[in-house]
C-alpha atoms as a PDB file:
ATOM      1  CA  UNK A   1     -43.316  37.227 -72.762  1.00  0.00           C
ATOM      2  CA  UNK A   2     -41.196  34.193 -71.774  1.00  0.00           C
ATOM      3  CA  UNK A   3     -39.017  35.894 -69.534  1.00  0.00           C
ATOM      4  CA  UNK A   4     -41.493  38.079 -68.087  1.00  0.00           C
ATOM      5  CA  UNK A   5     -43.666  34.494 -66.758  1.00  0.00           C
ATOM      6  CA  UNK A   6     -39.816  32.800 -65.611  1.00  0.00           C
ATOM      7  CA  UNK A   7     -39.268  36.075 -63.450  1.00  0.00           C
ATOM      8  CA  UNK A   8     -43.362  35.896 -62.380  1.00  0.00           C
ATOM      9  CA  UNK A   9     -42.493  32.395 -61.535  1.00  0.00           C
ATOM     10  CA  UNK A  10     -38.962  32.621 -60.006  1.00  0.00           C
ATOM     11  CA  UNK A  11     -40.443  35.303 -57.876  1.00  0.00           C
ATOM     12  CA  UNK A  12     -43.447  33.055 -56.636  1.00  0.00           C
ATOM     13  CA  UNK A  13     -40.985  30.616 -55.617  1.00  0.00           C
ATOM     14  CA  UNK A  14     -38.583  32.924 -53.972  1.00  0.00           C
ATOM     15  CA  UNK A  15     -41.393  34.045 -52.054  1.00  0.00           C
ATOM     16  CA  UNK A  16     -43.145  30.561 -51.272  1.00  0.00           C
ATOM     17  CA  UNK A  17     -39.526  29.431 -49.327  1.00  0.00           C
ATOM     18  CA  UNK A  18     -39.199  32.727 -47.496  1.00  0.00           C
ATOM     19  CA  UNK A  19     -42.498  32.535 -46.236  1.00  0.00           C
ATOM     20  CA  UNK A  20     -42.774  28.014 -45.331  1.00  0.00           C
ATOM     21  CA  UNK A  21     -38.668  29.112 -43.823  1.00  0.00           C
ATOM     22  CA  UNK A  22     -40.338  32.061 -41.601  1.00  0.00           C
ATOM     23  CA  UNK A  23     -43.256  29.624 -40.234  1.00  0.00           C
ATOM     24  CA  UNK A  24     -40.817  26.550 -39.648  1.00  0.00           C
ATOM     25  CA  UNK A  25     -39.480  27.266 -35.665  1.00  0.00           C
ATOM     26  CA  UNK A  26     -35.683  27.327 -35.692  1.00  0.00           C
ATOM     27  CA  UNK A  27     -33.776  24.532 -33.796  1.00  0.00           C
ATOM     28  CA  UNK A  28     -31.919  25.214 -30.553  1.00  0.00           C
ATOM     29  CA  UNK A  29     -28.574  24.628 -31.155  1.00  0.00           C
ATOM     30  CA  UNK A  30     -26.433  22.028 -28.832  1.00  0.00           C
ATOM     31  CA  UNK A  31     -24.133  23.351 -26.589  1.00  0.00           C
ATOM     32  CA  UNK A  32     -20.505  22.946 -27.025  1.00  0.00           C
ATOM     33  CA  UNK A  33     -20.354  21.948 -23.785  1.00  0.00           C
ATOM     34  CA  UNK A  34     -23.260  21.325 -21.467  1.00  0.00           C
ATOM     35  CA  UNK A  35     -24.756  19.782 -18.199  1.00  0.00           C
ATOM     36  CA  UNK A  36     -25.743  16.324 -18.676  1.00  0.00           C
ATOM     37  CA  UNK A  37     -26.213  15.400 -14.867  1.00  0.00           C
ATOM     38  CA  UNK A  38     -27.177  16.837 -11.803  1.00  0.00           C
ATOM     39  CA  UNK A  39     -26.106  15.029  -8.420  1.00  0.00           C
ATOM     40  CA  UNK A  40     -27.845  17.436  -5.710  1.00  0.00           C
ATOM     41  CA  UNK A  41     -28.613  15.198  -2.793  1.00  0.00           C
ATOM     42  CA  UNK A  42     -26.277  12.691  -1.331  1.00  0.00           C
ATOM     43  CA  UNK A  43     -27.078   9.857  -0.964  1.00  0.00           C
ATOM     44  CA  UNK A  44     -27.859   9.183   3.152  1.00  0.00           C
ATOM     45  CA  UNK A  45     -28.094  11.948   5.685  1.00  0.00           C
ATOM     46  CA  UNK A  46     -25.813  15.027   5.150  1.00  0.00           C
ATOM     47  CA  UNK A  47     -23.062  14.740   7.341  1.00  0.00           C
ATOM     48  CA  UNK A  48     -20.485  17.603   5.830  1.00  0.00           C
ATOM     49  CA  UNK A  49     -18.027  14.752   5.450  1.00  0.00           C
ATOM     50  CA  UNK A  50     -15.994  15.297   2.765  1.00  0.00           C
ATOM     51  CA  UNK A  51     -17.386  12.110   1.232  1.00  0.00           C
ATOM     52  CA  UNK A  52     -20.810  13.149   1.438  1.00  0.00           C
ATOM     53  CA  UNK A  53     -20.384  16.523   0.126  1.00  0.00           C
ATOM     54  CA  UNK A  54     -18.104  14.728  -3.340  1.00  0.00           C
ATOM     55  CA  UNK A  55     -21.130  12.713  -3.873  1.00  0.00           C
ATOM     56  CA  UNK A  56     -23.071  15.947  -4.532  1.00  0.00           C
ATOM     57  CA  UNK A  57     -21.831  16.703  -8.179  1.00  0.00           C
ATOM     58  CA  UNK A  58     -22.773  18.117 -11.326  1.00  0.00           C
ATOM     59  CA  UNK A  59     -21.418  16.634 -14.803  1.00  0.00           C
ATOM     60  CA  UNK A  60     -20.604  18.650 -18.084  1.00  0.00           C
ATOM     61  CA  UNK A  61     -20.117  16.968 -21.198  1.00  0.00           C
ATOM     62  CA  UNK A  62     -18.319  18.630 -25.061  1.00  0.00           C
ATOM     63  CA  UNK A  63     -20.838  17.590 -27.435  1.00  0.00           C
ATOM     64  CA  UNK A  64     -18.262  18.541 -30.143  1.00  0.00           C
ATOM     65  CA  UNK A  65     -15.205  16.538 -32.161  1.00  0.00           C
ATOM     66  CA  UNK A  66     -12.461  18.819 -30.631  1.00  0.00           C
ATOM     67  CA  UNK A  67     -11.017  19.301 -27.380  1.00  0.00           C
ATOM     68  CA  UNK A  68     -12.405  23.081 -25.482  1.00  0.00           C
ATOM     69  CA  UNK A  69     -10.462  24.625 -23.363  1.00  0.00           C
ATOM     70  CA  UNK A  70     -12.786  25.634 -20.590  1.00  0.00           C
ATOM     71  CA  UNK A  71     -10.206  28.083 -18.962  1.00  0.00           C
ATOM     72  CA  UNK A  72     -12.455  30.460 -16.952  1.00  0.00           C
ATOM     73  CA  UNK A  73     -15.526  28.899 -17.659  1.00  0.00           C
ATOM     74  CA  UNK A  74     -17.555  29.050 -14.355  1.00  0.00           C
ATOM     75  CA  UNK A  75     -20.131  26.805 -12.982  1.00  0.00           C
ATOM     76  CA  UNK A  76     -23.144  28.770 -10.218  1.00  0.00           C
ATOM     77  CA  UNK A  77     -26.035  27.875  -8.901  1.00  0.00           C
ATOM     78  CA  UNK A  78     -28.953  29.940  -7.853  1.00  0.00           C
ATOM     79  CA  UNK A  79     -27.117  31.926  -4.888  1.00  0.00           C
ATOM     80  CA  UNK A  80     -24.518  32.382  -6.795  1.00  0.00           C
ATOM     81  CA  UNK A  81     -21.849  29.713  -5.337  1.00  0.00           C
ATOM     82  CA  UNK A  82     -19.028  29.885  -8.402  1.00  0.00           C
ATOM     83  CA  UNK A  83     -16.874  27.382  -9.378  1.00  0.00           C
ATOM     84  CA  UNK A  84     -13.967  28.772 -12.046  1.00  0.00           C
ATOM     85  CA  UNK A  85     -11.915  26.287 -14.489  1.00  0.00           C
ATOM     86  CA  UNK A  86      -8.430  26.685 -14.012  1.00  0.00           C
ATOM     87  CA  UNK A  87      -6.418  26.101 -17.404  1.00  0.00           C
ATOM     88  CA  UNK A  88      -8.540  22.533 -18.190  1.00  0.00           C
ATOM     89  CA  UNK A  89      -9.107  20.994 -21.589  1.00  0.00           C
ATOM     90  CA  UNK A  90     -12.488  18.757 -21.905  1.00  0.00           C
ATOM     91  CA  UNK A  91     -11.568  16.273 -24.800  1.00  0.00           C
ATOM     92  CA  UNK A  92     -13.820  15.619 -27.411  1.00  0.00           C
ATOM     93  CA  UNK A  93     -17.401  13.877 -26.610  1.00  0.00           C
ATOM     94  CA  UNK A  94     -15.924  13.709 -22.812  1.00  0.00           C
ATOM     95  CA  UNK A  95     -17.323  14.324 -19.339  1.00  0.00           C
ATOM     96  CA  UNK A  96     -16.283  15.967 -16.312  1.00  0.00           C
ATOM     97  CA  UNK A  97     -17.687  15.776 -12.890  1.00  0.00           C
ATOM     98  CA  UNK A  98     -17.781  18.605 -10.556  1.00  0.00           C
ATOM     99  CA  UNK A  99     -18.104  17.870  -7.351  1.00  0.00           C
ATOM    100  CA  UNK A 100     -18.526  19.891  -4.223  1.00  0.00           C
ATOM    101  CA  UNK A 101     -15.706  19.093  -1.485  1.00  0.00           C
ATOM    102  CA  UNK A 102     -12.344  18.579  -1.786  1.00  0.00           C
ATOM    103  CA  UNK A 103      -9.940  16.565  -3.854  1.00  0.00           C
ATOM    104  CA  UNK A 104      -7.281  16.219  -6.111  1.00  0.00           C
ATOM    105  CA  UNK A 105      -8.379  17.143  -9.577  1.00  0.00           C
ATOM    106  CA  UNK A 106      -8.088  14.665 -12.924  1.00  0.00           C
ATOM    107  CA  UNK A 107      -8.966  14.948 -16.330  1.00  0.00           C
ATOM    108  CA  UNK A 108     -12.965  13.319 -15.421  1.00  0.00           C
ATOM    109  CA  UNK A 109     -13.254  14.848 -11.964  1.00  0.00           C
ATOM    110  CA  UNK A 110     -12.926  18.218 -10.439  1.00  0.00           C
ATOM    111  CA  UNK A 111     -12.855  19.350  -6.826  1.00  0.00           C
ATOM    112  CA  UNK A 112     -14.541  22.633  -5.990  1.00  0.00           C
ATOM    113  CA  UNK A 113     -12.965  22.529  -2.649  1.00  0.00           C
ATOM    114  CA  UNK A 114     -15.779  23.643  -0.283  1.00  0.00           C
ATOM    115  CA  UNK A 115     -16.899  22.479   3.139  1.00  0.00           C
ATOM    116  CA  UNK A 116     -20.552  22.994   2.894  1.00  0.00           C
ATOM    117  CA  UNK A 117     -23.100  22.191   0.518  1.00  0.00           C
ATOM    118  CA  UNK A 118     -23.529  23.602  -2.684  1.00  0.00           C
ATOM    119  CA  UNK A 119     -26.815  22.369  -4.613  1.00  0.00           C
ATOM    120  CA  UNK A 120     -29.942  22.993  -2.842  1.00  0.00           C
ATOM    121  CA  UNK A 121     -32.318  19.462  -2.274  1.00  0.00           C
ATOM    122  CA  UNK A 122     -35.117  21.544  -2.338  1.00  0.00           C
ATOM    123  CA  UNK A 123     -34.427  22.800  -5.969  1.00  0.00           C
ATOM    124  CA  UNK A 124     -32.079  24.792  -7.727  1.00  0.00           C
ATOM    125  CA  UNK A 125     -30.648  25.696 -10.906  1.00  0.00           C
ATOM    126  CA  UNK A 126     -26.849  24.995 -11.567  1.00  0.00           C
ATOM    127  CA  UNK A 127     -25.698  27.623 -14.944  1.00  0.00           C
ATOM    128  CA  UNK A 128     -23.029  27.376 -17.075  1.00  0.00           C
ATOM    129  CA  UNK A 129     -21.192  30.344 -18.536  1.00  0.00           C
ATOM    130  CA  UNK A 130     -18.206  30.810 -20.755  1.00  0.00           C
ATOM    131  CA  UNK A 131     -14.809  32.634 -20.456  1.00  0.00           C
ATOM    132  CA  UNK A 132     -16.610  35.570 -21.772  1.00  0.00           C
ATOM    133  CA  UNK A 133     -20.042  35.326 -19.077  1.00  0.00           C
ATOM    134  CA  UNK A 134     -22.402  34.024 -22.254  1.00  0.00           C
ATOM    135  CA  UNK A 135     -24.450  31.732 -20.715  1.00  0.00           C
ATOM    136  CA  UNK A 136     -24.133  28.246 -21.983  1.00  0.00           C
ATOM    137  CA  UNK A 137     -26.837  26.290 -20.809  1.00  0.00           C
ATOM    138  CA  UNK A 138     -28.846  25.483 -17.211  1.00  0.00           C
ATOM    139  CA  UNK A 139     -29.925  22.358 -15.596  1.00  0.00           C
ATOM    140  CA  UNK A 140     -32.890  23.008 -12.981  1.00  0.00           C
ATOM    141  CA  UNK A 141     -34.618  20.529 -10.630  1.00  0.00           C
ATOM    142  CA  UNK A 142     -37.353  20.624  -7.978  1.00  0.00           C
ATOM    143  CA  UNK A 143     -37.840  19.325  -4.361  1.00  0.00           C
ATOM    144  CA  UNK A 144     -37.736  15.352  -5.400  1.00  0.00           C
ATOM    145  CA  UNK A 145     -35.243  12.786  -5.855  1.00  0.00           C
ATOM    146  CA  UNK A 146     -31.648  13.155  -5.217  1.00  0.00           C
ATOM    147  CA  UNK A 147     -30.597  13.553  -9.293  1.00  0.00           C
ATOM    148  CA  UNK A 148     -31.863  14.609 -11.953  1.00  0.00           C
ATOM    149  CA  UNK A 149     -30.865  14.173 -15.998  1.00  0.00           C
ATOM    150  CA  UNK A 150     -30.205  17.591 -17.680  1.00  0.00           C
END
């Protein structure tokens, strides 16, 4: 008779955390790497200078302990404008800007080399997608301000 009212009770609490872990919504986990920034209108009027289009940027950060190598990793917006990671290693908690024109590239900022405008001051969406095309995360924005916090 003891046994029989443990298993009764074992099972009642088996059952009890099954059912409080199926009603408890499960946590979206952080990106390894992610947008933290978006810089989508520069600032003054839009000239196509080369200046003007580096100040329109987006920034990525690794949320982990360990260096990722983000070799292939590509960066899009909405009409599908692609920037690709050549071999690049983001250290651990670091950032890296992306920005639109032309440069030389460093270990914080990245060139994407173009001579027109990328991000759209009207809105967009800029994704992130891995080596494999798994999409990593988005940062979206409407029609106001120049920036916006992803």
């Amino acid at each position: 008779m003891r046994k029989r009212l443990i298993g009764l009770v074992s099972s009642l609490a088996i059952g009890l955390a099954v059912s409080l872990a199926a009603t408890v919504p499960a946590q979206a986990a952080t990106p390894a790497v992610m947008f933290t920034m978006a810089y989508y209108n520069s600032p003054g009027t839009d000239t196509g200078s080369n200046t003007s289009l580096n100040a329109e940027y987006v920034r990525l950060k690794n949320t982990r302990t360990y260096a990722i190598n983000l070799k292939n990793y590509t960066v899009r917006d909405k009409s599908n404008h692609v920037y690709t990671f050549t071999s690049f290693s983001l250290g651990a908690g670091k950032s890296v800007y992306i920005h639109t024109g032309k440069g030389t590239n460093t270990s914080v900022h990245r060139y994407w080399g173009r001579s027109a405008y990328v991000w759209n001051n009207t809105g967009d969406t800029a994704y992130l997608r891995n080596n494999n095309g798994t999409q990593l995360d988005t940062c979206s924005w409407g029609s106001t301000g120049s920036y916006t916090y992803c």
